[in-house]
Protein backbone atom coordinates (compact mmCIF):
# COMPACT_ATOMS: atom_id res chain seq x y z
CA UNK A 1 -68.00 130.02 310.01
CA UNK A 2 -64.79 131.16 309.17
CA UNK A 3 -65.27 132.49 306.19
CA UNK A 4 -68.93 135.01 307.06
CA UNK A 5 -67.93 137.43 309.08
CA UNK A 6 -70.65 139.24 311.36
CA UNK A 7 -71.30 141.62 314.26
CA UNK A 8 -72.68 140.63 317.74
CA UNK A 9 -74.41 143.07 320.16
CA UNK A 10 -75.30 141.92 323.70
CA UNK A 11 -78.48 143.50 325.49
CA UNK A 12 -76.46 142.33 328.67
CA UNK A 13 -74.06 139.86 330.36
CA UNK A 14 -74.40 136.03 330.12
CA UNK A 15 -77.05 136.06 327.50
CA UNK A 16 -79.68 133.80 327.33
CA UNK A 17 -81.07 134.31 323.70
CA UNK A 18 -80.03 135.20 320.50
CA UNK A 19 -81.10 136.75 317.57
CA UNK A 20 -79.73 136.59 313.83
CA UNK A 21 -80.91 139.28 311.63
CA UNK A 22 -80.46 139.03 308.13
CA UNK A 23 -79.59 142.69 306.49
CA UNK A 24 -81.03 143.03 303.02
CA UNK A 25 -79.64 142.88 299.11
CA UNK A 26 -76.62 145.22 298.83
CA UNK A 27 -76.54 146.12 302.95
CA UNK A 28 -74.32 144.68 305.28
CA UNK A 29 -74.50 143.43 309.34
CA UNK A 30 -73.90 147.01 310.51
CA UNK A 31 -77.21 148.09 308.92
CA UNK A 32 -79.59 147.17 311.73
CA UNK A 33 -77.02 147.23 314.32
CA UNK A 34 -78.80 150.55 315.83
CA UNK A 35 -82.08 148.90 316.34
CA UNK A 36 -80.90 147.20 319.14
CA UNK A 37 -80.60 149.87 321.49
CA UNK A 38 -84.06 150.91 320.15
CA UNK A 39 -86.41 147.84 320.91
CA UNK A 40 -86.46 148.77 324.70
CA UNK A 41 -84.75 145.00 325.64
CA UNK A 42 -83.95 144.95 329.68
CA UNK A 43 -80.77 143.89 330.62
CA UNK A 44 -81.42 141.04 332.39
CA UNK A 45 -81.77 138.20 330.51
CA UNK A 46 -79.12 139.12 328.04
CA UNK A 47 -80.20 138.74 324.61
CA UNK A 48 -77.25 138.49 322.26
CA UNK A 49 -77.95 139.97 318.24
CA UNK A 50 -75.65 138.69 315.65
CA UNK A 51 -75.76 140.47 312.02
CA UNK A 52 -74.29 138.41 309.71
CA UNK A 53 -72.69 139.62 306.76
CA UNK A 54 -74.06 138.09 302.97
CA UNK A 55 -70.96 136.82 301.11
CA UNK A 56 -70.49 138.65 298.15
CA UNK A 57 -72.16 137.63 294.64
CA UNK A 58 -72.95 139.42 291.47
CA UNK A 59 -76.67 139.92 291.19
CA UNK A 60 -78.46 139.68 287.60
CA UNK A 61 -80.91 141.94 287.84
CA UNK A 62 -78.70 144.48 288.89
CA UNK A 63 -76.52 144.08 285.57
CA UNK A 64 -74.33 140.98 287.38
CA UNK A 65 -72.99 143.97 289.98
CA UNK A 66 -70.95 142.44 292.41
CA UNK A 67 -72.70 143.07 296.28
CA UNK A 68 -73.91 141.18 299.64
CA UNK A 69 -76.28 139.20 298.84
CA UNK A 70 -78.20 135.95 300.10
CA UNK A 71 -78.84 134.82 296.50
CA UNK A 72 -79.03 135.93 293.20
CA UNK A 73 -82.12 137.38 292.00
CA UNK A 74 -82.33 136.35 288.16
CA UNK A 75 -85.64 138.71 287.56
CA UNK A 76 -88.36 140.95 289.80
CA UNK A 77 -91.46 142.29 289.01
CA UNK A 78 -94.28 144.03 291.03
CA UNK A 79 -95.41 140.72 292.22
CA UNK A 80 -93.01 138.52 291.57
CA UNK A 81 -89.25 136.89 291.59
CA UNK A 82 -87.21 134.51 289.63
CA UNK A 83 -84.20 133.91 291.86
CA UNK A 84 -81.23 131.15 292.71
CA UNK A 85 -82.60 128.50 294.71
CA UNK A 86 -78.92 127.14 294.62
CA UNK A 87 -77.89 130.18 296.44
CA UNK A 88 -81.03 129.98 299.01
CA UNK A 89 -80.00 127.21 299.91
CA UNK A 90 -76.68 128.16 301.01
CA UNK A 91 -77.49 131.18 302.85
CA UNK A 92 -79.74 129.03 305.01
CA UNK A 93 -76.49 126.80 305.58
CA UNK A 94 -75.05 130.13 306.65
CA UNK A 95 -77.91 130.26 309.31
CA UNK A 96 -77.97 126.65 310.56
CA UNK A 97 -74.25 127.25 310.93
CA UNK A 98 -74.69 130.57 313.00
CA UNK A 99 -77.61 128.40 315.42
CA UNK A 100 -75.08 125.52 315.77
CA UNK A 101 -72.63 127.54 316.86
CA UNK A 102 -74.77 129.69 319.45
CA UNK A 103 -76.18 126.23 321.34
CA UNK A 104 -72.61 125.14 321.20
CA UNK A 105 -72.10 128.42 323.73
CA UNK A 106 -75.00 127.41 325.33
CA UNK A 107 -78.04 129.11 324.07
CA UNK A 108 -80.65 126.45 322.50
CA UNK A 109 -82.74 126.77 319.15
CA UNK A 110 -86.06 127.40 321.35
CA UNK A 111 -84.21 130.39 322.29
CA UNK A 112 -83.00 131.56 318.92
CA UNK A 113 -85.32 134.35 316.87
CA UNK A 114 -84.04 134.50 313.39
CA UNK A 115 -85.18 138.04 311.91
CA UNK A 116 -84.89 138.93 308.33
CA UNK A 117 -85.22 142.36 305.87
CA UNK A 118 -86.50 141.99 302.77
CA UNK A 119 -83.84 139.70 300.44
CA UNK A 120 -82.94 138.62 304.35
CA UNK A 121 -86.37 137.98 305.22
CA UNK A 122 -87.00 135.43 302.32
CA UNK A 123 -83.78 133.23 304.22
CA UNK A 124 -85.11 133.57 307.54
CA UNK A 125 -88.74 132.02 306.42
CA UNK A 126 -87.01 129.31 304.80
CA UNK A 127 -83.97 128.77 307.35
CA UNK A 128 -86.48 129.17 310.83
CA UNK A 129 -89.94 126.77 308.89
CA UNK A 130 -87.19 124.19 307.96
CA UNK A 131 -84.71 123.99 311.11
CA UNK A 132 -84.50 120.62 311.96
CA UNK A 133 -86.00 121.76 315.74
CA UNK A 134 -88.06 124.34 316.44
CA UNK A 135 -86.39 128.10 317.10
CA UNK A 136 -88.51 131.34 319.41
CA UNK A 137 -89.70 133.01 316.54
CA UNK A 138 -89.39 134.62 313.41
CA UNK A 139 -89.42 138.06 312.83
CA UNK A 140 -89.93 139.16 308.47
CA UNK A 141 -89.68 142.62 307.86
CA UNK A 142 -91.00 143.80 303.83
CA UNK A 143 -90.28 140.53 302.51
CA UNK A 144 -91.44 137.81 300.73
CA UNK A 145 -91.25 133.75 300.25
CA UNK A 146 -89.95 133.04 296.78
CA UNK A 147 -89.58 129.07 296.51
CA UNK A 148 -92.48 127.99 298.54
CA UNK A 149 -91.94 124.29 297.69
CA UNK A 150 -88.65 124.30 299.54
CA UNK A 151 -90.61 125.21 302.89
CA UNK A 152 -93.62 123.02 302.00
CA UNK A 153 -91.83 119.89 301.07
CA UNK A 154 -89.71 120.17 304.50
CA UNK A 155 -91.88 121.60 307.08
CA UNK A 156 -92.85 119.37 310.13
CA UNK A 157 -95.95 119.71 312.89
CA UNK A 158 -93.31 120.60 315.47
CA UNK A 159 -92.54 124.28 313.51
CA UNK A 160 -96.29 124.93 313.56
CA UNK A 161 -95.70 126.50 316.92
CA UNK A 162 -93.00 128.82 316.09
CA UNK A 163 -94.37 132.65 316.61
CA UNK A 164 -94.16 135.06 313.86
CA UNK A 165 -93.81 138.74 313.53
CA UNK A 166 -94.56 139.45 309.98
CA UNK A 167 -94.73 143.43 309.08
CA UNK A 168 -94.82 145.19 305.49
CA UNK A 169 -94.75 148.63 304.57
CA UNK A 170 -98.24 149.82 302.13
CA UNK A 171 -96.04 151.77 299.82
CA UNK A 172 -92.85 149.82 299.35
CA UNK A 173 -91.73 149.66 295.59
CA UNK A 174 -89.20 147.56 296.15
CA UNK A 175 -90.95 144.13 297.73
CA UNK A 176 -94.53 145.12 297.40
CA UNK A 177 -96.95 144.50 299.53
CA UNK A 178 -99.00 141.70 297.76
CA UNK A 179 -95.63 139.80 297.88
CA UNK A 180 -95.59 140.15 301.18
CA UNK A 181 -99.16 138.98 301.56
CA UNK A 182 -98.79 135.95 299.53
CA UNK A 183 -95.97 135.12 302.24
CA UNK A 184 -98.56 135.41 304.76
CA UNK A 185 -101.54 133.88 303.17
CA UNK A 186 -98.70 130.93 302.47
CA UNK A 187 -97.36 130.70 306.02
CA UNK A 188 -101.38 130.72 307.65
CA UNK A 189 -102.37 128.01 305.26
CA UNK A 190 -99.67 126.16 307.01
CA UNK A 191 -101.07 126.50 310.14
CA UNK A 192 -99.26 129.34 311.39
CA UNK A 193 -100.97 132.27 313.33
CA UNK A 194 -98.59 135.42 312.44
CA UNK A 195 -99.02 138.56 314.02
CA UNK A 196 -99.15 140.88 310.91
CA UNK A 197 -98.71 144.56 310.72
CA UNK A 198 -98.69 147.26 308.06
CA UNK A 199 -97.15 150.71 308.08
CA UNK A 200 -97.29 153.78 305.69
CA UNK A 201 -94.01 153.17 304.63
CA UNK A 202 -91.81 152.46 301.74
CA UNK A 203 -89.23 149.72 301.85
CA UNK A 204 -87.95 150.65 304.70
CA UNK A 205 -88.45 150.17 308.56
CA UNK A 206 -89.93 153.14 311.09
CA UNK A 207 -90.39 153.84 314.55
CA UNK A 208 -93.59 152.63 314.94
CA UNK A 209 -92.58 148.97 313.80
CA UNK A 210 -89.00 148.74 316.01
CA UNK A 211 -91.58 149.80 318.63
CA UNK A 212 -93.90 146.39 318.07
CA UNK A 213 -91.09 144.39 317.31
CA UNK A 214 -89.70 145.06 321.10
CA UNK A 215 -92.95 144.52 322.67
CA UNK A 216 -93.32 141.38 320.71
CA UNK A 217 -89.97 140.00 321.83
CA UNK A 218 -90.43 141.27 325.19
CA UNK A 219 -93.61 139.33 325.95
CA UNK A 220 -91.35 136.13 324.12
CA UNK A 221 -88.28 136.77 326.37
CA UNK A 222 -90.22 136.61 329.80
């Protein structure tokens, strides 16, 4: 862990759950940091939010610019991406790393949500559908699953009853929507039962959506 550093928020003292939200390609932990005080979270239990920040990487598409990123993305079109699986897989290292390390202070998986934007999205599918023990939930905001087989060829009954929060925005230009509905179509033919919302929206996240995603966690926290 020494070598990712992050930010941690607590809703209150002695927190009882955690999430780990995963910023997007090019962001950093700081950029949903402001949510928190947004998603209407009572003080009591705690819930503790750690941002993680990507290591830095260059990113082919983007001309081999160095940035924060999960993974290199090697192409993108509308609806589609060629990316590093290599690096995947290491960000979701990152992850398991970051859970360890919160039940070693005491908080177990089954109360760890991992949350994701876009690029950050993509790792918290994979890292939450693979854990080696089931986690509270996963929230994926306008994002998308780009190696399915990874999840398929590791996925066990037991993660069938994690809870998702899956929301996309109708005009995003960046991760478009059918991306994001190919995640969900994937993720239901699995056997999971996501709760899926759309907003009038680019890439991006409104009011209306930090809204549902309190409720949502609120009515997970109780």
């Amino acid at each position: 862990m020494s070598e990712i550093t992050l930010i941690e928020v607590e809703t209150g003292p002695n927190p009882t759950a955690a999430v780990i939200w995963l910023h997007g390609l090019g962001a950093d932990g700081s950029d949903f940091e402001p949510i928190v005080a947004e998603l209407g979270l009572p003080a009591n239990p705690g819930v503790r939010f750690i941002f993680p920040n990507a290591p830095h990487r260059p990113v082919t598409c983007n001309g081999g610019y160095v940035m924060r990123a999960w993974y290199d993305i090697i192409s993108l079109a509308p609806d589609s991406r060629e990316i590093d699986e290599v690096g995947l897989l290491e960000s979701r290292e990152i992850v398991r790393a970051i859970i360890a390390r919160e039940d070693a202070r005491g908080i177990p998986s089954q109360r760890i949500f991992l949350a994701g934007f876009s690029q950050g999205g993509a790792v918290a599918y994979l890292a939450a559908l693979t854990h080696p023990t089931p986690l509270a939930g996963v929230i994926a905001l306008s994002t998308y699953i780009p190696s399915a087989h990874l999840i398929t060829s590791d996925l066990s009954e037991a993660k069938q009853m994690i809870p998702l929060f899956v929301a996309h925005g109708t005009d995003d230009d960046v991760v478009s929507l059918g991306l994001g509905q190919q995640a969900l179509a994937l993720v239901q033919s699995l056997g999971f039962n996501p709760e899926w919302h759309t907003y009038d929206i680019p890439h991006a996240v409104c009011e209306a959506e930090i809204a549902d995603i309190g409720v949502w966690l609120n009515e997970r926290l109780a």
